[in-house]
PDB file of N, CA and C in Angstrom:
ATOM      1  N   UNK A   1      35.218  -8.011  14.861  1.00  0.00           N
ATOM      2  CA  UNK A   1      34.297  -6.978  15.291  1.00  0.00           C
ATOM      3  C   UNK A   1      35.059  -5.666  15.435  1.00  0.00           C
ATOM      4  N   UNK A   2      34.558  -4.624  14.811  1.00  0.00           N
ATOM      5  CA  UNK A   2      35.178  -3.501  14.793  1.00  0.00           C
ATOM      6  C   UNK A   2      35.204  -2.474  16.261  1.00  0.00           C
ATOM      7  N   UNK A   3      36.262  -2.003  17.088  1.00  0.00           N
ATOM      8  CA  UNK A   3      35.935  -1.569  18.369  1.00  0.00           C
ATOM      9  C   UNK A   3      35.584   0.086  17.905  1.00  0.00           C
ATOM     10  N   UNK A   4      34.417   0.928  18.027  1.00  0.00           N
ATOM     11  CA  UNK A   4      34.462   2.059  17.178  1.00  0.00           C
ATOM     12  C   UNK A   4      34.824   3.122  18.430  1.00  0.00           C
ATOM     13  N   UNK A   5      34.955   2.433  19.602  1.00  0.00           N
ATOM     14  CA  UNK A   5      35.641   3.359  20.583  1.00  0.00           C
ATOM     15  C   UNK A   5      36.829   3.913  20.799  1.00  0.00           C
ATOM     16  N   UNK A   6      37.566   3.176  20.038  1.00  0.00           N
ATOM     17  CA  UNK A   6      39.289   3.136  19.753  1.00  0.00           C
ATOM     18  C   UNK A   6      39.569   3.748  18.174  1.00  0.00           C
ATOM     19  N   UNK A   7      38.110   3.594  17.881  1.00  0.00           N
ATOM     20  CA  UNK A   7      38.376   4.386  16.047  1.00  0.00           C
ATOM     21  C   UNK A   7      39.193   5.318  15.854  1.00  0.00           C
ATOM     22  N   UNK A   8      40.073   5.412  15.128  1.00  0.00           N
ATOM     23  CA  UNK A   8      40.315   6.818  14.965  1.00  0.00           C
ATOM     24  C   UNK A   8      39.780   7.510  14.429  1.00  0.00           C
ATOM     25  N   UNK A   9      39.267   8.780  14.863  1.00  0.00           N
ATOM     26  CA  UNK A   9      38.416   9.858  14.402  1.00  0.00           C
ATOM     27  C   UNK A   9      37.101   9.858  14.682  1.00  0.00           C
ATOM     28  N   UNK A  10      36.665   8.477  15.558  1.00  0.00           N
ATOM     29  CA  UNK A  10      35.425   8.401  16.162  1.00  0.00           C
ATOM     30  C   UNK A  10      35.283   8.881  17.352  1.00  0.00           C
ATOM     31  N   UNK A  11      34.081   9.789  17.215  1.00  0.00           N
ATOM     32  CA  UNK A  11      33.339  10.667  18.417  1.00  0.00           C
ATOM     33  C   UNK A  11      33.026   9.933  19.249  1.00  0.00           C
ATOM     34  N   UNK A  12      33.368   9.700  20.748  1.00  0.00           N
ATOM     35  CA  UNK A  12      32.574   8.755  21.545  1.00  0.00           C
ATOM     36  C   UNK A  12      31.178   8.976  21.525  1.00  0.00           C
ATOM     37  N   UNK A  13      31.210  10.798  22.604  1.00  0.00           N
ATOM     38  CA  UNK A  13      30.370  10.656  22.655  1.00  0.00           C
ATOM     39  C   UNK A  13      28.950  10.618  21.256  1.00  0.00           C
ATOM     40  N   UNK A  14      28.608  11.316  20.760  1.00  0.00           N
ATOM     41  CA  UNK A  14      28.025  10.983  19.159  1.00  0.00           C
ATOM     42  C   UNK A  14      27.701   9.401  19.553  1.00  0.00           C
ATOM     43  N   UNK A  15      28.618   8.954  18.965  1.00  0.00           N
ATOM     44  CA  UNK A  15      28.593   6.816  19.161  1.00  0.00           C
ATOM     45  C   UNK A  15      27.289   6.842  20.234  1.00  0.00           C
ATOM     46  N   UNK A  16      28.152   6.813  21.278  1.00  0.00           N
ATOM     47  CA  UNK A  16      26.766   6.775  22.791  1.00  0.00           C
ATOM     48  C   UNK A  16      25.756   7.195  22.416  1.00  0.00           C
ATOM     49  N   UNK A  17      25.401   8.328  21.991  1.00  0.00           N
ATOM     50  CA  UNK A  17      24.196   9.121  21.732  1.00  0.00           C
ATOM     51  C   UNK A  17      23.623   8.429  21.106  1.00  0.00           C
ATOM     52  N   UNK A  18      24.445   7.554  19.815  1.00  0.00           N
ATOM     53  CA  UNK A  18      23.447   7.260  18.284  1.00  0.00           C
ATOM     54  C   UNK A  18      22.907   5.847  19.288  1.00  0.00           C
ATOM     55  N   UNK A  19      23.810   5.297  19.966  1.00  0.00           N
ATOM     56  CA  UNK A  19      23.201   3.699  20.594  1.00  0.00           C
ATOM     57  C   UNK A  19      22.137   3.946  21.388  1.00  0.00           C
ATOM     58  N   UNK A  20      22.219   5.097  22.823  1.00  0.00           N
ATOM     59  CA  UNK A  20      21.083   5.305  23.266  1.00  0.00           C
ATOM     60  C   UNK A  20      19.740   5.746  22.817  1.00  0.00           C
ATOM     61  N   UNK A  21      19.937   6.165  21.490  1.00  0.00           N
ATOM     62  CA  UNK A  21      18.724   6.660  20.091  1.00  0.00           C
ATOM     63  C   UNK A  21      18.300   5.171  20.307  1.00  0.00           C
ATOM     64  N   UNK A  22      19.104   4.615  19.699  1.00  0.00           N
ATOM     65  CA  UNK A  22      18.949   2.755  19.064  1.00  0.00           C
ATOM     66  C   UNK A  22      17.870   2.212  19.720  1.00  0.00           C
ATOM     67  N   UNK A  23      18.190   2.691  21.435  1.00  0.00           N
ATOM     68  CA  UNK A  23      17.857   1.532  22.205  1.00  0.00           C
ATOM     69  C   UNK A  23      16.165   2.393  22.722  1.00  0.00           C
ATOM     70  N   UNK A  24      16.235   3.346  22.494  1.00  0.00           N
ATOM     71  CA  UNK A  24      14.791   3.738  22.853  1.00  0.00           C
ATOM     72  C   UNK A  24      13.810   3.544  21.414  1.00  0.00           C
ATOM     73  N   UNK A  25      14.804   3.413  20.414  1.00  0.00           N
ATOM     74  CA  UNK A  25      13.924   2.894  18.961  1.00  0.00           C
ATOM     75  C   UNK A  25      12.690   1.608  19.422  1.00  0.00           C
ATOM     76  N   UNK A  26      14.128   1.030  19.855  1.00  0.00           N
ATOM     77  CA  UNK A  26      13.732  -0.683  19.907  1.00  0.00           C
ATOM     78  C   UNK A  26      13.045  -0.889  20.989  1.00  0.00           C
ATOM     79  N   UNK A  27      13.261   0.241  21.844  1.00  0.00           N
ATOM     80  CA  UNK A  27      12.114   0.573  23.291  1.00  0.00           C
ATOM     81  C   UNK A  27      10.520   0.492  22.918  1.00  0.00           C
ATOM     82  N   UNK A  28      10.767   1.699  21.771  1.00  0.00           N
ATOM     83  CA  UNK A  28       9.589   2.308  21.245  1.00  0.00           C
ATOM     84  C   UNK A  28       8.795   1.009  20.121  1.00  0.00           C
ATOM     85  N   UNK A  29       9.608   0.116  19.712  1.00  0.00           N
ATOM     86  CA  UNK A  29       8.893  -1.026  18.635  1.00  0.00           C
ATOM     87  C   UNK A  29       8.679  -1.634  19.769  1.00  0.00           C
ATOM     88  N   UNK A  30       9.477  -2.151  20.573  1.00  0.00           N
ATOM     89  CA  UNK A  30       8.302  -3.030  21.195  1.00  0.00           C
ATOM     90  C   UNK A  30       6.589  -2.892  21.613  1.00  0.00           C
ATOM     91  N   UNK A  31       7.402  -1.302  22.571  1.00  0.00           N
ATOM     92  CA  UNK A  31       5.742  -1.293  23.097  1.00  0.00           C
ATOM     93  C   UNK A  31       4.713  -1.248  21.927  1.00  0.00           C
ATOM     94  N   UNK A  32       5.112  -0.735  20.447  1.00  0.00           N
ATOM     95  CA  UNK A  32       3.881  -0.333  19.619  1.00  0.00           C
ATOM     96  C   UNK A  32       3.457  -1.992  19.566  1.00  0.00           C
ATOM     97  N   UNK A  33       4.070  -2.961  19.709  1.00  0.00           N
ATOM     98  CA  UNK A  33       3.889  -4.275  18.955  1.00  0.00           C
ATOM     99  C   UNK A  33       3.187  -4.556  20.397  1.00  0.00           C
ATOM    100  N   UNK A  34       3.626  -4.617  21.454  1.00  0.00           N
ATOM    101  CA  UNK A  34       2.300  -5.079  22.500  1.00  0.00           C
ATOM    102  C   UNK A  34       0.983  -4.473  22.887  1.00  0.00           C
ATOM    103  N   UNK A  35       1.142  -3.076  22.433  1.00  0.00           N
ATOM    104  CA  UNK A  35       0.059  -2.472  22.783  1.00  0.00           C
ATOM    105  C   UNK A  35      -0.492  -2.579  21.015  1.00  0.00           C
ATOM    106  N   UNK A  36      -0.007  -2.688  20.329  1.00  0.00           N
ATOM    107  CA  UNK A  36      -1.064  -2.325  19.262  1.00  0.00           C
ATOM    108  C   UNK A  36      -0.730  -1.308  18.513  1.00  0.00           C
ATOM    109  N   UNK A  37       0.100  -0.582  18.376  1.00  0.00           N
ATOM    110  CA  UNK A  37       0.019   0.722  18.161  1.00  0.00           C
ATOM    111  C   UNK A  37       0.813   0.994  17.405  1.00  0.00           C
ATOM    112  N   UNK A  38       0.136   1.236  16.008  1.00  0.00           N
ATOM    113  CA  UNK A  38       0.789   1.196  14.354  1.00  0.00           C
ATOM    114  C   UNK A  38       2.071   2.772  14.564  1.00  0.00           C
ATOM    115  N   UNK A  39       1.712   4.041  15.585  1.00  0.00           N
ATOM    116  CA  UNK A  39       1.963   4.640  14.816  1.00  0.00           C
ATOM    117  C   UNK A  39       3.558   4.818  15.866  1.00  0.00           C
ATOM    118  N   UNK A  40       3.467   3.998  16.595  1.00  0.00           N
ATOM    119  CA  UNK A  40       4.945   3.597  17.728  1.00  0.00           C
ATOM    120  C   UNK A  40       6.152   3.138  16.890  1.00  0.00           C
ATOM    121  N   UNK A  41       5.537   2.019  15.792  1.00  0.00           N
ATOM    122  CA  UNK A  41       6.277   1.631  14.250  1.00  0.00           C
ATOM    123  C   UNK A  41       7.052   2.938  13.816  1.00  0.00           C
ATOM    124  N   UNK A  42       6.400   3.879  13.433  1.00  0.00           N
ATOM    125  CA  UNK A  42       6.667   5.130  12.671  1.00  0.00           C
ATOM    126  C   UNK A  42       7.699   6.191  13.659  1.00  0.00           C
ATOM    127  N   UNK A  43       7.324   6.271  14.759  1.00  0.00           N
ATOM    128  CA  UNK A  43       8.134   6.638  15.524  1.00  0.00           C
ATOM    129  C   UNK A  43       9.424   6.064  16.051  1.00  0.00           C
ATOM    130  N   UNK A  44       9.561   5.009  16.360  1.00  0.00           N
ATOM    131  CA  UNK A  44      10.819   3.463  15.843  1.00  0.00           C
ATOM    132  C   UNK A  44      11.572   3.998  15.033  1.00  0.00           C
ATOM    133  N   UNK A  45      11.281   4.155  13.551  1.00  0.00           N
ATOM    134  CA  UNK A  45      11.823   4.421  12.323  1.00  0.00           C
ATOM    135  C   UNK A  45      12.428   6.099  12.852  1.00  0.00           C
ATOM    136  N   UNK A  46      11.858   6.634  12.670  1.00  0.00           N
ATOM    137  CA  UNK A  46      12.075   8.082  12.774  1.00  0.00           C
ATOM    138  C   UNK A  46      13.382   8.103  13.608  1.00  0.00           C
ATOM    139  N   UNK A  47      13.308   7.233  14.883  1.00  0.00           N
ATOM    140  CA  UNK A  47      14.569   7.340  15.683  1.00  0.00           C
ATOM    141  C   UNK A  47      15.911   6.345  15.074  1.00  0.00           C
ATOM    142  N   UNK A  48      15.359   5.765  14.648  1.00  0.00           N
ATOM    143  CA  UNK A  48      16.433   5.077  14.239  1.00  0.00           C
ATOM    144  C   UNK A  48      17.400   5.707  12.819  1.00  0.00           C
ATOM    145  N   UNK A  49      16.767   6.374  11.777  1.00  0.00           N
ATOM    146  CA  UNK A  49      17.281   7.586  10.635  1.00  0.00           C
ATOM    147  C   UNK A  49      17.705   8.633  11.976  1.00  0.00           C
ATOM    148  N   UNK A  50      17.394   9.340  12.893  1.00  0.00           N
ATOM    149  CA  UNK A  50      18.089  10.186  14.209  1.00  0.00           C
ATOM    150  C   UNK A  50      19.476   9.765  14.060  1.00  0.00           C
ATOM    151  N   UNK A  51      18.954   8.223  15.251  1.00  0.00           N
ATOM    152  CA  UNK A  51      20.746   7.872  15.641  1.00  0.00           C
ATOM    153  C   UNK A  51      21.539   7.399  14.667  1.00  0.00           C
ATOM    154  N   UNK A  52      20.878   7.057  13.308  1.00  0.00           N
ATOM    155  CA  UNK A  52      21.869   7.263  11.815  1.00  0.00           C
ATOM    156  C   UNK A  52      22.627   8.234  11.609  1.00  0.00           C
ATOM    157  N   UNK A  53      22.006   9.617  11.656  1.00  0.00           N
ATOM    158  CA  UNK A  53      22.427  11.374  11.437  1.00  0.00           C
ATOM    159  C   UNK A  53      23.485  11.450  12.401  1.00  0.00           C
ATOM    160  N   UNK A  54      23.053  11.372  13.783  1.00  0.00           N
ATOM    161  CA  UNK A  54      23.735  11.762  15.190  1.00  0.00           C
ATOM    162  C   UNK A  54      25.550  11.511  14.643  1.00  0.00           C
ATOM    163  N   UNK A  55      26.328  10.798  14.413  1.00  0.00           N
ATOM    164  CA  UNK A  55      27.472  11.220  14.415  1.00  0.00           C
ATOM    165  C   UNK A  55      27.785  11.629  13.334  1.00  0.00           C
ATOM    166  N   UNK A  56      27.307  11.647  12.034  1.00  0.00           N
ATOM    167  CA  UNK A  56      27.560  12.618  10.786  1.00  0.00           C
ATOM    168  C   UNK A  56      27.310  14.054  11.587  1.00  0.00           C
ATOM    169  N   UNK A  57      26.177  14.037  12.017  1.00  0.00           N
ATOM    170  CA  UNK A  57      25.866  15.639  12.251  1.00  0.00           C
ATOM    171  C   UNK A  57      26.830  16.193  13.381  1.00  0.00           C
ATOM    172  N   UNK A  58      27.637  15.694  13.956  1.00  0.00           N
ATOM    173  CA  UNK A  58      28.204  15.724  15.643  1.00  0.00           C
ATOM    174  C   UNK A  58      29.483  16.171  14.678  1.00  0.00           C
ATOM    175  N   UNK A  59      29.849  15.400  13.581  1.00  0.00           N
ATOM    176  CA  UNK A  59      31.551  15.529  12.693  1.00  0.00           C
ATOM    177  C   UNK A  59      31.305  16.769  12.146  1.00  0.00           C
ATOM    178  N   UNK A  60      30.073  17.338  11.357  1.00  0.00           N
ATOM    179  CA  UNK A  60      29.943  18.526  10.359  1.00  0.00           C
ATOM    180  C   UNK A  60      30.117  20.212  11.852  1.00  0.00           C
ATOM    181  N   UNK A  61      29.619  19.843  12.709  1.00  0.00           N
ATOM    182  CA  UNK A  61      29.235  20.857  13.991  1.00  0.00           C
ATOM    183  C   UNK A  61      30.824  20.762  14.232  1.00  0.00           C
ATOM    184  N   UNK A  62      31.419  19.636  14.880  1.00  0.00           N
ATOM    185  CA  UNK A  62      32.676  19.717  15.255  1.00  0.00           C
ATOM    186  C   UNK A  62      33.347  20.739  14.494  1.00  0.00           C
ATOM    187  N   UNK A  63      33.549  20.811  12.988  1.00  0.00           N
ATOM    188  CA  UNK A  63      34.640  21.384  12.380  1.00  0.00           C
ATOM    189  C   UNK A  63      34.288  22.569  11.968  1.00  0.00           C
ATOM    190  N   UNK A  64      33.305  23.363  12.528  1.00  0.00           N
ATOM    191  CA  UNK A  64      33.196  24.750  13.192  1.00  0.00           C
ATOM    192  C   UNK A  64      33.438  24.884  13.963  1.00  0.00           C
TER     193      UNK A  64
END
């Protein structure tokens, strides 16, 4: 298992950010799946391509 906290050249914070994205994704699929609600799916997705970006975009900002 790779530790990406010890990475070299890995942003913590970024990392944190993209997991706490993750975890309100998977926040957000659940509730659409108990309540019903197709468009909670779509919003899921949306966050999850986010905390994909979040440390690419955190590396491109850094090196300005």
């Amino acid at each position: 298992m790779n530790n990406y906290f010890g990475a070299k050249g890995a942003n913590q914070p970024a990392i944190v950010l993209a997991v706490i994205t993750l975890a309100l994704a998977g926040v957000a699929a659940w509730f659409g799946y108990e309540t019903g609600t197709r468009a909670l799916y779509g919003g899921a997705g949306v966050l999850v391509v986010i905390a994909l970006l979040i440390p690419q975009a955190v590396k491109i900002a850094d090196q300005w």
